[in-house]
Protein backbone atom coordinates (compact mmCIF):
# COMPACT_ATOMS: atom_id res chain seq x y z
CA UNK A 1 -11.18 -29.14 -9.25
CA UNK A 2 -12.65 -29.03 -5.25
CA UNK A 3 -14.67 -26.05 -4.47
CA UNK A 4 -11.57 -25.59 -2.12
CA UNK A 5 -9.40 -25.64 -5.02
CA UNK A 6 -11.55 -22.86 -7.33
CA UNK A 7 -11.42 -20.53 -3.94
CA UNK A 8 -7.24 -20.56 -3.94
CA UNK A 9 -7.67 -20.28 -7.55
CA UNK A 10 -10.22 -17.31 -7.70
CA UNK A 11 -8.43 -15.71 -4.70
CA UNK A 12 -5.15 -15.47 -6.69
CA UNK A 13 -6.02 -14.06 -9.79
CA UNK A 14 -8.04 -11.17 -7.43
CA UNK A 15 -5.07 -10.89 -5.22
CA UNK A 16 -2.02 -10.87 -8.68
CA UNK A 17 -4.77 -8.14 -10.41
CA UNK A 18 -4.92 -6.13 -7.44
CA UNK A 19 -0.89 -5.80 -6.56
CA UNK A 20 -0.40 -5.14 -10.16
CA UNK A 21 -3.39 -2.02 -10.31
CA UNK A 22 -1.69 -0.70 -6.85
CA UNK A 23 1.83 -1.30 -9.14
CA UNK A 24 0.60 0.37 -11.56
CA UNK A 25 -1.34 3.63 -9.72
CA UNK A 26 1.88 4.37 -8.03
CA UNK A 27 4.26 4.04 -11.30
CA UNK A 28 1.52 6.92 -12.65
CA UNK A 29 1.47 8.91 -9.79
CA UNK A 30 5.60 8.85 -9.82
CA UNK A 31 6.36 9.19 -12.88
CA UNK A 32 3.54 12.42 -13.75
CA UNK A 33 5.17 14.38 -11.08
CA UNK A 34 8.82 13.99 -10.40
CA UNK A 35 10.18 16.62 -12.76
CA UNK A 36 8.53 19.21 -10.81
CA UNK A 37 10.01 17.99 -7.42
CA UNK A 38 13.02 19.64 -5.84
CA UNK A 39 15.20 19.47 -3.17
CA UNK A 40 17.44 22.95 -3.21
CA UNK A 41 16.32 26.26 -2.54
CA UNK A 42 18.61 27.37 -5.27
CA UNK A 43 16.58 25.63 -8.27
CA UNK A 44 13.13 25.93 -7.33
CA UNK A 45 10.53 28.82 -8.86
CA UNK A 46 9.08 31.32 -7.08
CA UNK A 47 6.30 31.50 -5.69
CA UNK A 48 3.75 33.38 -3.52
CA UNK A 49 2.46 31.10 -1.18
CA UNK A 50 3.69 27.78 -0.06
CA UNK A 51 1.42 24.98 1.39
CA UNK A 52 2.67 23.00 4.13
CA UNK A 53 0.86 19.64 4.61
CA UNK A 54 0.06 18.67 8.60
CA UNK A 55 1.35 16.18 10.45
CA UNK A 56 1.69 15.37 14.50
CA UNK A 57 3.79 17.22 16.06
CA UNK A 58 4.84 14.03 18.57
CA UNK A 59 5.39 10.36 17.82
CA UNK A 60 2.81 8.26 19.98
CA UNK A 61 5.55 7.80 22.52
CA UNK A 62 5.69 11.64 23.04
CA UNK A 63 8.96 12.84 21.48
CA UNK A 64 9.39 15.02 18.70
CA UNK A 65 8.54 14.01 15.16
CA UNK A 66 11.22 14.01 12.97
CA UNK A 67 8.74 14.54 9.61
CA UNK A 68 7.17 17.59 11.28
CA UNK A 69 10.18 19.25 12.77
CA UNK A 70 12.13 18.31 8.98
CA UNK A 71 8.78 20.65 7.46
CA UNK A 72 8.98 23.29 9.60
CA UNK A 73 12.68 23.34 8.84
CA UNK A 74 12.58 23.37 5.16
CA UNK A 75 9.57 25.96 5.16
CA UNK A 76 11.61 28.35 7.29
CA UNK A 77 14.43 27.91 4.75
CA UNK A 78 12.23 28.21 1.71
CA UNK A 79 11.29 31.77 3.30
CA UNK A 80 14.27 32.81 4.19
CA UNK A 81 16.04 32.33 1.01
CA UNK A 82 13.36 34.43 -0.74
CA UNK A 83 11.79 31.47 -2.50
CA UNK A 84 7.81 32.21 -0.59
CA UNK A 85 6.07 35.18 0.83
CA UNK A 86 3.44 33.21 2.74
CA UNK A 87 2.04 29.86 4.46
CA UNK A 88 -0.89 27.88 4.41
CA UNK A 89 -0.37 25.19 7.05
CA UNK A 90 -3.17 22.99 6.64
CA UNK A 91 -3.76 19.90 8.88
CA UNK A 92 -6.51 18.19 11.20
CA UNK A 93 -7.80 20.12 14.19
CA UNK A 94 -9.75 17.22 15.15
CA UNK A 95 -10.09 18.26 18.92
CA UNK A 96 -8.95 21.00 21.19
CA UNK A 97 -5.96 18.54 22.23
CA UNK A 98 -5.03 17.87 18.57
CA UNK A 99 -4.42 20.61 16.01
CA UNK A 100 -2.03 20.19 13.43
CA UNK A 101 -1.94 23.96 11.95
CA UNK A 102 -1.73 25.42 15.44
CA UNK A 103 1.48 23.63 16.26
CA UNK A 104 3.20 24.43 12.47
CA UNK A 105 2.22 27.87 13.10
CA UNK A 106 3.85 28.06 16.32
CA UNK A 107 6.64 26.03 15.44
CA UNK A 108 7.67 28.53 12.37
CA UNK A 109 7.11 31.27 14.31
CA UNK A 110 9.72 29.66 16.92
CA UNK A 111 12.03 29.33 13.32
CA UNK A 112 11.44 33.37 12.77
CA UNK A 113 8.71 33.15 10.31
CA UNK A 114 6.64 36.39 11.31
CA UNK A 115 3.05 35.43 11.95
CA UNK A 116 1.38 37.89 9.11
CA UNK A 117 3.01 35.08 6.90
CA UNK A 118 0.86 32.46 7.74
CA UNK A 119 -2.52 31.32 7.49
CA UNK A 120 -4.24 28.64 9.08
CA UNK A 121 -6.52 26.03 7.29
CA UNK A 122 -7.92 23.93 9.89
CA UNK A 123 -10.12 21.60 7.59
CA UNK A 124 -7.09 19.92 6.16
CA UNK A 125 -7.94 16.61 7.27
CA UNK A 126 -6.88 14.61 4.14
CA UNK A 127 -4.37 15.73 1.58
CA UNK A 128 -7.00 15.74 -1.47
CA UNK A 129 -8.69 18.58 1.28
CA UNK A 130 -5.73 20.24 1.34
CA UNK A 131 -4.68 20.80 -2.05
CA UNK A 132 -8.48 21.49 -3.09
CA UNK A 133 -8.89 24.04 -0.37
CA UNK A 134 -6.03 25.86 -1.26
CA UNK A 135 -7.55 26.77 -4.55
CA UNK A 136 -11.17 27.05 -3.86
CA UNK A 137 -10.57 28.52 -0.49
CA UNK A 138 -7.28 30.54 -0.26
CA UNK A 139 -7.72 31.26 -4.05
CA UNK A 140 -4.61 29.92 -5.07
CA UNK A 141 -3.67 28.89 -8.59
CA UNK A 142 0.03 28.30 -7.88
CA UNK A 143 1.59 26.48 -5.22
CA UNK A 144 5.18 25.42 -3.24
CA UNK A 145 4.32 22.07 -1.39
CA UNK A 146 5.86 21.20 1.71
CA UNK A 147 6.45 17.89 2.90
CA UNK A 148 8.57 14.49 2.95
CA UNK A 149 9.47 12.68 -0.73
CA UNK A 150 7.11 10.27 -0.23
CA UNK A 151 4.38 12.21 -0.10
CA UNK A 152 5.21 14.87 -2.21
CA UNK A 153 3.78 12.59 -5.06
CA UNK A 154 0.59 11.96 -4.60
CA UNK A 155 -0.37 15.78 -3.47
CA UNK A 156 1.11 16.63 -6.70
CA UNK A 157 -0.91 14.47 -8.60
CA UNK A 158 -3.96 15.89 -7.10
CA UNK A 159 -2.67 19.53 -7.75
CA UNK A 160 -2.26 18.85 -11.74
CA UNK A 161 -5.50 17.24 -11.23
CA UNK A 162 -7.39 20.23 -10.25
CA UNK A 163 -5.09 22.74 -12.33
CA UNK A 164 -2.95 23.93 -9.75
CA UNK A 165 0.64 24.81 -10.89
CA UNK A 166 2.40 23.16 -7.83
CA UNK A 167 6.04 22.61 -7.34
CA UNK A 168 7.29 21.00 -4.40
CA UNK A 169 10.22 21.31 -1.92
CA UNK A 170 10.83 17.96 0.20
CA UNK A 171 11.77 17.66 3.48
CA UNK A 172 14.38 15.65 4.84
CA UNK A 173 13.00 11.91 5.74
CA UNK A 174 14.01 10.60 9.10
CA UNK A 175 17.25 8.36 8.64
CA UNK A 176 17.31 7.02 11.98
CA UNK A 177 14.30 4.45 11.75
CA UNK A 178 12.64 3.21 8.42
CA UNK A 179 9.22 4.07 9.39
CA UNK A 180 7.85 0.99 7.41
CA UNK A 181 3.96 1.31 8.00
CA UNK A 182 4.30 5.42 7.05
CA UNK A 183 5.77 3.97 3.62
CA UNK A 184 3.36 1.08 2.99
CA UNK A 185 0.24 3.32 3.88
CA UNK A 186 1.33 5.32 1.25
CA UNK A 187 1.58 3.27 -1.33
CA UNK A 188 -1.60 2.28 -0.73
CA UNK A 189 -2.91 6.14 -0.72
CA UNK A 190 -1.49 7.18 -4.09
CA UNK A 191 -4.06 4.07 -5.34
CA UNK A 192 -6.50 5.98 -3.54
CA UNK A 193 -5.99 8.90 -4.39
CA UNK A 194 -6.61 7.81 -8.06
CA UNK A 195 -9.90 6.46 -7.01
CA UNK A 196 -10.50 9.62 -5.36
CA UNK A 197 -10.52 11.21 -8.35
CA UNK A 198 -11.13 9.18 -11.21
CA UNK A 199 -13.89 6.86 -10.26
CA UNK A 200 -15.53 8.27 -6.88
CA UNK A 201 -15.05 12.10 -7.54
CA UNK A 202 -14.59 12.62 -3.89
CA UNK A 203 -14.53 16.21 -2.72
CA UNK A 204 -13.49 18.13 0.55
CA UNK A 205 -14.97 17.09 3.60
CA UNK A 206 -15.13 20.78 4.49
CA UNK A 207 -15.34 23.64 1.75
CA UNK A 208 -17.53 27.02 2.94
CA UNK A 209 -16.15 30.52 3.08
CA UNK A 210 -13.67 31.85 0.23
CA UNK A 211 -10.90 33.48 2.24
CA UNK A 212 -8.09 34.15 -0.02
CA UNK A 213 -4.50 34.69 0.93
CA UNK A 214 -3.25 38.35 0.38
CA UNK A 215 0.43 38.65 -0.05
């Protein structure tokens, strides 16, 4: 066989082993976490304080974003119907023209959530952050997440991971466009996330302070 022919060769099995791990991460990060996912107000626990996960307000093209306004929506419902007492809305904050927890805060305000129902975690810059902070931060052992299907998996996985009792509500997902490269990133992120924290034990970029939540 050419040295050509042992490169192809080589470069296959790497490439078959690699789509089955990522196969394979994302059939475990599924299937540990669907049965506490839930879609109606009516069926899902109690609990204190709900943590909704940031996202950009706009699309790059400057209109609304369908997966942040669908969050804001379902958290104002969660809190209406009894279901939460408070909000952490953690996101990036990355300059003074970007900042993810200002605009969910404003936006559920807008939605009739009072403000002394919401608290603001500005280090949220990945979702591992996120869930991690609202433990060792806002001293929370019990959690409602907030976010989109897709993504409701993998911040579950990292709750059970760190012994948080999470639930999660999901958010509508836009139905007007596919939003292919949100999908395929990830599926690539849940296989991260097990790397995360499995193999490279990869903590918070940002920890500091304890300031827990009081209900």
């Amino acid at each position: 066989m050419s040295r050509l022919g042992r490169l192809i060769k080589y470069f296959s099995i790497v490439l078959v082993i690699t789509v089955l791990g990522i196969f394979l991460c994302n059939a475990w990060v599924i299937k540990s976490t669907e049965g506490v996912i839930y879609s109606s107000f009516e069926t899902i626990p109690e609990n204190n304080v709900a943590l909704v996960l940031g996202t950009s307000n706009k699309r790059m093209d400057g209109t609304p974003n369908p997966f942040f306004e669908n969050r804001i929506k379902t958290a104002a419902g969660l809190f209406f119907s009894g279901k939460v007492k408070h909000f952490i809305v953690s996101g990036d904050n990355r300059t003074k023209y970007y900042n993810e927890p200002q605009e969910m805060r404003k936006a559920l305000i807008r939605a009739g959530v009072p403000d002394s129902a919401i608290t603001l975690d500005y280090a949220g810059l990945r979702t591992l952050d996120s869930v991690i902070r609202s433990k060792e931060i806002f001293g929370q052992e019990r959690i409602t997440i907030i976010t989109q299907p897709f993504h409701s998996y993998r911040a579950l996985f990292i709750s059970q991971y760190y012994n948080i009792q999470a639930v999660a509500i999901v958010a509508a997902e836009p139905t007007e466009e596919r939003h292919v490269q949100v999908y395929f990133r990830e599926y690539l992120a849940r296989t991260k996330a097990i790397l995360d924290l499995y193999v490279l034990k990869t903590a918070p970029r940002h920890l500091g302070v304890k300031e827990p939540v009081k209900i």
